[in-house]
Protein backbone atom coordinates (compact mmCIF):
# COMPACT_ATOMS: atom_id res chain seq x y z
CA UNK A 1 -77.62 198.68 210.01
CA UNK A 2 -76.72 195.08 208.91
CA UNK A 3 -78.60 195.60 204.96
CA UNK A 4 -75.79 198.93 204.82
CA UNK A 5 -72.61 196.16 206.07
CA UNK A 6 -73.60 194.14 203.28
CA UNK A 7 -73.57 196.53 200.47
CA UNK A 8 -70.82 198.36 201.77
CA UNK A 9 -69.01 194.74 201.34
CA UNK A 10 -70.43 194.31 197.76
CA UNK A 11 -69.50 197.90 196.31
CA UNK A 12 -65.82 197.20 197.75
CA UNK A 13 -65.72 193.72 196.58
CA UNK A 14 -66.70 194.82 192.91
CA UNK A 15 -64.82 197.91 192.94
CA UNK A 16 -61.81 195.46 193.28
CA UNK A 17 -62.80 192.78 191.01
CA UNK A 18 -65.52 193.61 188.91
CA UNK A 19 -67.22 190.43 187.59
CA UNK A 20 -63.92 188.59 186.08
CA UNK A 21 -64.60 187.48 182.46
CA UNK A 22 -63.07 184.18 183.55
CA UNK A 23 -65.59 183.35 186.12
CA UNK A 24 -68.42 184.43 183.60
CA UNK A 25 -67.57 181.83 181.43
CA UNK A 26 -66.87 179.03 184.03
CA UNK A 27 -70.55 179.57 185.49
CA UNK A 28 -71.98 182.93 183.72
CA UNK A 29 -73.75 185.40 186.24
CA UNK A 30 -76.77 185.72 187.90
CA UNK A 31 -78.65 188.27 185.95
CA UNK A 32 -78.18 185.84 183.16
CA UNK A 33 -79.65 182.65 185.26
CA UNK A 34 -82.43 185.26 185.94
CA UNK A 35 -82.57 185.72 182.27
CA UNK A 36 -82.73 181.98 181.35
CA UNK A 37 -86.02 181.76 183.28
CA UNK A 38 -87.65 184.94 182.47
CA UNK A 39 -86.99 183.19 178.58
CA UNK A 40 -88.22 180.07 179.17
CA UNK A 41 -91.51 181.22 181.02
CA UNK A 42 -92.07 183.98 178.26
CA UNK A 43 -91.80 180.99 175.46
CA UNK A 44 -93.95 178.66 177.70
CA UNK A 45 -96.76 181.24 178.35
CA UNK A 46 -95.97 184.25 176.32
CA UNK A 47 -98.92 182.99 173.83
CA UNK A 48 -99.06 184.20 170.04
CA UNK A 49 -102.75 183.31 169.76
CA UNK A 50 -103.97 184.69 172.85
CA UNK A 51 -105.68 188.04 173.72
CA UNK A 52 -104.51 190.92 175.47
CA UNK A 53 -106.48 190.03 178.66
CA UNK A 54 -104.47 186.30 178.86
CA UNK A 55 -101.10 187.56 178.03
CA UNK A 56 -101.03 190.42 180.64
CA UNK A 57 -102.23 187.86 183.46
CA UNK A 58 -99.21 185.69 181.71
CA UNK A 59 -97.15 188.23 182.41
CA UNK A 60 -98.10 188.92 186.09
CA UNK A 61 -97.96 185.39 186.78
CA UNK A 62 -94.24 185.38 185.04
CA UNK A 63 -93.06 188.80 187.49
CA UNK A 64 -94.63 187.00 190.23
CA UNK A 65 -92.56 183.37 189.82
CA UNK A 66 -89.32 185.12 188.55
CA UNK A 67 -88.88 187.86 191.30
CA UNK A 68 -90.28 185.54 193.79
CA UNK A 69 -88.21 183.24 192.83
CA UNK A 70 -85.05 185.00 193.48
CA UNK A 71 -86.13 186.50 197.05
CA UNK A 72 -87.05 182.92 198.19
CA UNK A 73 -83.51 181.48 197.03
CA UNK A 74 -81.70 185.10 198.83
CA UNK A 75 -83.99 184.43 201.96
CA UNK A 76 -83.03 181.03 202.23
CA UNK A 77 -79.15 181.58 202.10
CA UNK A 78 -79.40 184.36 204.54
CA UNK A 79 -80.75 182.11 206.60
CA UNK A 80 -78.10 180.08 206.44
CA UNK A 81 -75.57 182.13 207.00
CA UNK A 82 -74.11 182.65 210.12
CA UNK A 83 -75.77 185.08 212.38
CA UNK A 84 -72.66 187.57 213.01
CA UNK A 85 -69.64 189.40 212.08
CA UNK A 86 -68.39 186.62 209.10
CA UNK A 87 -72.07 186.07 208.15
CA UNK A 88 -72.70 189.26 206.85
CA UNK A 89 -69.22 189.67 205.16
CA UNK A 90 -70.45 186.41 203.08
CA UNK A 91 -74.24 188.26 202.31
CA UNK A 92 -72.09 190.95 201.18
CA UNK A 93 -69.83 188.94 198.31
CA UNK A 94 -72.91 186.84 197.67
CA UNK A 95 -74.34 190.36 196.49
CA UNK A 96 -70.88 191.26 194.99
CA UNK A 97 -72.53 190.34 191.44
CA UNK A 98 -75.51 192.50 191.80
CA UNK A 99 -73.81 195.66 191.39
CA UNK A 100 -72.34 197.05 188.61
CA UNK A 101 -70.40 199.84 189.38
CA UNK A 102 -66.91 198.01 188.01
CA UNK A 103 -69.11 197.02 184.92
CA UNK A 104 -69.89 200.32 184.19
CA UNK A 105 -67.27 202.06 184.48
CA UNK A 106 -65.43 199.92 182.02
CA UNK A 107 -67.87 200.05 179.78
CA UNK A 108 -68.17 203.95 179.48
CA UNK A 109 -63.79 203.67 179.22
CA UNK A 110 -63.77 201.76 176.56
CA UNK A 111 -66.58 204.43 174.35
CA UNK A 112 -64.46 207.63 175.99
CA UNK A 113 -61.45 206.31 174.66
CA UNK A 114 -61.23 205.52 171.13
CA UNK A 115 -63.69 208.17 171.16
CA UNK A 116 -60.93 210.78 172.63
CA UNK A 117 -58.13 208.96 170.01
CA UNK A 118 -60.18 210.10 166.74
CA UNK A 119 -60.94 206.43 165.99
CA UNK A 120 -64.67 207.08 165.34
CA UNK A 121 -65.72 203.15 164.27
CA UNK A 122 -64.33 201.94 167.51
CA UNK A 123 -66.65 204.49 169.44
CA UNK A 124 -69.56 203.17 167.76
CA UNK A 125 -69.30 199.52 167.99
CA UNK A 126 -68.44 199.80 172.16
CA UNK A 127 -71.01 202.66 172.18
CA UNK A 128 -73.04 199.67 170.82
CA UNK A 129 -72.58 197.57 173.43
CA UNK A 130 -74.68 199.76 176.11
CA UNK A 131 -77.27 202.23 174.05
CA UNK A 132 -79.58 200.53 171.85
CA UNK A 133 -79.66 203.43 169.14
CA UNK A 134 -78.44 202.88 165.77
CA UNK A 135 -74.27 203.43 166.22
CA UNK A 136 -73.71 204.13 162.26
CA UNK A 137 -76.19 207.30 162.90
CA UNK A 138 -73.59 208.76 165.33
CA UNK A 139 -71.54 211.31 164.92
CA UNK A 140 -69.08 212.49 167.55
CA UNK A 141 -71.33 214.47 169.38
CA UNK A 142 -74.29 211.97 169.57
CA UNK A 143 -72.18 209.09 170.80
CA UNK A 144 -70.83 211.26 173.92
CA UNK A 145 -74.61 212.10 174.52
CA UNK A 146 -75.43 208.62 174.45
CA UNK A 147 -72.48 207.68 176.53
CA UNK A 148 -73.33 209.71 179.27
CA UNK A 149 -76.85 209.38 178.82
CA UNK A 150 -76.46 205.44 179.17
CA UNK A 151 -73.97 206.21 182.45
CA UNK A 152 -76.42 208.36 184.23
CA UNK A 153 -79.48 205.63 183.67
CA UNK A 154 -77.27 202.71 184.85
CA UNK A 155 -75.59 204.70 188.16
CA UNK A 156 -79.18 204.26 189.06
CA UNK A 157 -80.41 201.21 188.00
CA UNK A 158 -77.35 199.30 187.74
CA UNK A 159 -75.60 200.73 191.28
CA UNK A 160 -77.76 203.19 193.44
CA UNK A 161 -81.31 201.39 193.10
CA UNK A 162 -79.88 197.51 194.10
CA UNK A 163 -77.79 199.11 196.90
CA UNK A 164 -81.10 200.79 198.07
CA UNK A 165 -83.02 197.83 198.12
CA UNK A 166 -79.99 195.51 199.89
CA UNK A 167 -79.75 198.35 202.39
CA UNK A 168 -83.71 198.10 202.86
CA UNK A 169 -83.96 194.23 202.94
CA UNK A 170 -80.97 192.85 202.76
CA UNK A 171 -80.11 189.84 200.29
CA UNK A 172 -83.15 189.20 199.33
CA UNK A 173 -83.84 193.08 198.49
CA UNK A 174 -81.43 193.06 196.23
CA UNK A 175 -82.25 189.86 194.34
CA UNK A 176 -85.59 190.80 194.27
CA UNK A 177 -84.46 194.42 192.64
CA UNK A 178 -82.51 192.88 190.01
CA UNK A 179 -85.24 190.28 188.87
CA UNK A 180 -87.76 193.24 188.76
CA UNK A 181 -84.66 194.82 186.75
CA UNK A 182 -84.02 191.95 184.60
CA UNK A 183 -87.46 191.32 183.68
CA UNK A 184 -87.96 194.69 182.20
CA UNK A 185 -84.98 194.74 180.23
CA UNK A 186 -86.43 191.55 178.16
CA UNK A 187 -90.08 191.63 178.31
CA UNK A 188 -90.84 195.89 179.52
CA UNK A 189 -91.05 196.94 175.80
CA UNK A 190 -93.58 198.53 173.86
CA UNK A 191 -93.58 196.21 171.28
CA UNK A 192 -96.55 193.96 169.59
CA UNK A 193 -94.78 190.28 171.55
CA UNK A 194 -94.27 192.38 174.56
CA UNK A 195 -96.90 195.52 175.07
CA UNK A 196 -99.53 193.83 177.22
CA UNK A 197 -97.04 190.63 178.33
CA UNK A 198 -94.38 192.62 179.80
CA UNK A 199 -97.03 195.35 181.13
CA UNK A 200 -96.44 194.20 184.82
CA UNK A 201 -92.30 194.35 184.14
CA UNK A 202 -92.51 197.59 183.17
CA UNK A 203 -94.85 199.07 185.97
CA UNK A 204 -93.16 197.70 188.77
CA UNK A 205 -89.23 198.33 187.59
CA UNK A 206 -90.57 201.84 187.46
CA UNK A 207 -91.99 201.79 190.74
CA UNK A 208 -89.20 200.36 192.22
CA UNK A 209 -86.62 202.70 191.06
CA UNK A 210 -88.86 205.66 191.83
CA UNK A 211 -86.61 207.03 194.74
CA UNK A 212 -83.30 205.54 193.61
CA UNK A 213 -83.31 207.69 190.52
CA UNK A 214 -83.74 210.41 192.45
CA UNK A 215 -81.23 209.86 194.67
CA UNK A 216 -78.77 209.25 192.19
CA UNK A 217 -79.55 213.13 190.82
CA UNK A 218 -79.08 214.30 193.92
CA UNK A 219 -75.93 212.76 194.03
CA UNK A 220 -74.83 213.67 191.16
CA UNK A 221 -75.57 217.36 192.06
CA UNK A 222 -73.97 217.21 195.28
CA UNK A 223 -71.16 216.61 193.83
CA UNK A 224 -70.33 218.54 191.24
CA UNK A 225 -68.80 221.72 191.22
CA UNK A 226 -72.15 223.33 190.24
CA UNK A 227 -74.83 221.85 192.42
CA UNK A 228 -77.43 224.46 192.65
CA UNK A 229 -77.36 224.58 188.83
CA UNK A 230 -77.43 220.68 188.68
CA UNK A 231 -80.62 220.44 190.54
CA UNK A 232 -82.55 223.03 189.27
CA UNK A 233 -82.13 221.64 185.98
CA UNK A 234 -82.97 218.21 187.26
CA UNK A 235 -86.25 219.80 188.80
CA UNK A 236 -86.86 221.89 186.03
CA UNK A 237 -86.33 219.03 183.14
CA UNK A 238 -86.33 215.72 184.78
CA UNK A 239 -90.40 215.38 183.67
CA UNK A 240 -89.73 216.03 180.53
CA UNK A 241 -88.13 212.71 179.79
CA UNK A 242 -90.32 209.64 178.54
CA UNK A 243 -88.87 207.95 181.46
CA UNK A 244 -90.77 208.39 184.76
CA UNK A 245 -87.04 207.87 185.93
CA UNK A 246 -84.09 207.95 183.80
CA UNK A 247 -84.37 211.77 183.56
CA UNK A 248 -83.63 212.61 187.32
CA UNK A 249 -79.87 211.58 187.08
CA UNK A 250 -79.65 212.51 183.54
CA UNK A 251 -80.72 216.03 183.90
CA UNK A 252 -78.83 216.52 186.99
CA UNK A 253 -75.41 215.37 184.57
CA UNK A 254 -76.71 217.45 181.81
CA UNK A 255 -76.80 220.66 184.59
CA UNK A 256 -73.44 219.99 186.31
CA UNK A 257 -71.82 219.64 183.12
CA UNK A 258 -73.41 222.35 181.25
CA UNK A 259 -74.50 220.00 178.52
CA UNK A 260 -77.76 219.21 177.03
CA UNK A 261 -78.61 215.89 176.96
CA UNK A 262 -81.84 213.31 175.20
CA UNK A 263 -83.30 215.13 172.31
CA UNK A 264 -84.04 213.16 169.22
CA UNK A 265 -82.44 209.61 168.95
CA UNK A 266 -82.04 207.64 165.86
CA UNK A 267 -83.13 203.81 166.15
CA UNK A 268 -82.71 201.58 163.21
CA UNK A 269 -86.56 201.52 162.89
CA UNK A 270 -86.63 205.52 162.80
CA UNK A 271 -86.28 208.32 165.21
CA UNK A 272 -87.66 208.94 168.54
CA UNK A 273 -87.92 212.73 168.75
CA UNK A 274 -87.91 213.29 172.62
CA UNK A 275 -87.93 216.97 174.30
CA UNK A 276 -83.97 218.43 175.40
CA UNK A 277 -82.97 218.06 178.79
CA UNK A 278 -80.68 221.41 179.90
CA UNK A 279 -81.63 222.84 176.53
CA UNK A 280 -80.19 225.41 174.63
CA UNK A 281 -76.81 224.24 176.28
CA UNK A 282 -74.11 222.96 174.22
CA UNK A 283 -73.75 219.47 172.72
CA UNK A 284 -71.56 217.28 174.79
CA UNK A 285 -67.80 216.89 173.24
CA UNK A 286 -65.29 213.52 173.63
CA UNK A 287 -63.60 215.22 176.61
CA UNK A 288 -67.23 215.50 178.79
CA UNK A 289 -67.57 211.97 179.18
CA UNK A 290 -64.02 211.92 181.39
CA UNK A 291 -65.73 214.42 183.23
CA UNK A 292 -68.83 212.34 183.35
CA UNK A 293 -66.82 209.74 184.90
CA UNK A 294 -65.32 211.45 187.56
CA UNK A 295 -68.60 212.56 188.95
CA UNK A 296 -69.83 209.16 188.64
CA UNK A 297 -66.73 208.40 191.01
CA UNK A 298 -66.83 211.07 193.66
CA UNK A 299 -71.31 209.81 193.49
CA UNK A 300 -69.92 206.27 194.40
CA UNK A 301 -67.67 207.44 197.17
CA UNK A 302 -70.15 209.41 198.46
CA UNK A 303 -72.53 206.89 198.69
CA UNK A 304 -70.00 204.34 199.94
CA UNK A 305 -69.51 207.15 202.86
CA UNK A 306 -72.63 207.07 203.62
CA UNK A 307 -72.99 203.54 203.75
CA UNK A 308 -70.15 203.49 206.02
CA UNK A 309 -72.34 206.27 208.56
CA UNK A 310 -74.86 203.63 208.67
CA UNK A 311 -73.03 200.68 208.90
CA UNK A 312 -71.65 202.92 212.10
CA UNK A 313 -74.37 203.65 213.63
């Protein structure tokens, strides 16, 4: 299967390289050209004065030009590419970017460490940098939960979900998934700008990452050294998140590491009191997000081995 080559390719590529910080700044990346135009449509047509009705058609029209937008442009260089062997090793680096399983990882280090070294204010401000919860409301416990919390979400939308669609449909599948992606990250919030503009964003990203956030539980159960306890608490719990998604792989975490994990979260406009996931286990400590990360790894590799069954076949 040619779509499981080419993301084979990209999760080797960027478990090598990452996105360097030197090539960010010589030409950025392409979730942020992505951003650029989802901000410049929302200003254009994004309307103060208008009515519900208008801004939620605005909004459609903006998922429509945005994600089409990117699938036309991945079409058109898959097109070009040569049809063989070297071809597909190019679709693959060309969807190097759009995974983030480097990106992640890093990001989830640098919380677990100063986290692990006692140094409390450095937890919160790279804790920062991937939850949006208020980081001076944390205490050692609730940064850990958030940590992992935040890794479980992004394995699936930031890894497992763009890999499906690439497998699916190639270059332009994965494009496609991280416009949808992209778009509710800016505009998919519940806010008076956003509600009905961002409507559409919202609706489809959760559509879309319907069966990768369940397969990214399941992997996550698989896995561990506790599997059967990992997925019953991901059947048992996963509904119970406000998420139609997010609480698949995060329940499955919360069972294989005998952790619970959601409950209330502290914003800086107040708190969100949301149900437990694996409750009346303990809170997670410093050391659980090490062991967070090392099922994240052995999920990746397992993936990439199945990737590689595909490819084979």
């Amino acid at each position: 299967m040619t779509g499981a080559i080419i993301m084979l390719v990209a999760l080797c590529v960027d478990a090598v390289l990452g996105w360097p910080d030197r090539l960010f700044r010589a030409i950025g990346h392409p979730v942020t050209w992505i951003g650029k135009m989802v901000d410049a449509l929302d200003r254009w047509i994004n309307l103060e004065g208008a009515d519900e009705g208008a801004r939620r058609i605005a909004g459609i029209v903006t998922v429509a030009v945005v994600v089409g937008a990117a699938a036309e442009i991945a079409w058109v260089v898959t097109w070009a590419l040569p049809a063989s062997s070297p071809g597909i090793v190019l679709a693959g680096i060309l969807a190097w970017p759009l995974v983030a399983m480097r990106s992640l990882r890093d990001h989830v280090r640098a919380v677990a460490d100063p986290l692990a070294a006692g140094d409390l204010l450095g937890a919160r401000r790279a804790v920062a940098m991937i939850v949006g919860r208020d980081p001076d409301r944390l205490d050692r416990e609730g940064i850990a939960r958030a940590t992992i919390e935040s890794l479980a979400e992004n394995a699936s939308d930031g890894i497992v979900a763009p890999v499906f669609w690439g497998v699916l449909f190639g270059l332009p599948g994965i494009a496609a998934y991280k416009a949808i992606n992209t778009l509710d990250s800016m505009i998919g919030h519940r806010t008076q700008r956003y509600r009905a503009f961002g409507w559409a964003a919202a609706r489809l990203d959760d559509l879309v990452n319907l069966i990768p956030a369940r397969l990214t539980g399941l992997l996550f159960a698989l896995v561990s050294t506790r599997p059967r306890a990992a997925l019953e608490t991901m059947w048992r719990d996963a509904r119970r998140h406000r998420s139609p998604n997010a609480g698949w792989p995060e329940a499955a975490l919360a069972g294989a590491l005998e952790i619970r994990l959601s409950g209330p979260r502290a914003y800086h406009d107040g708190v969100a009191d949301e149900p437990w996931l694996n409750e009346g286990a303990p809170d997670p400590q410093p050391a659980d997000i090490g062991r967070a990360l090392r099922l994240f790894r052995f999920a990746m590799l397992a993936m990439a081995l199945g990737l590689a069954i595909l490819a084979a076949l």
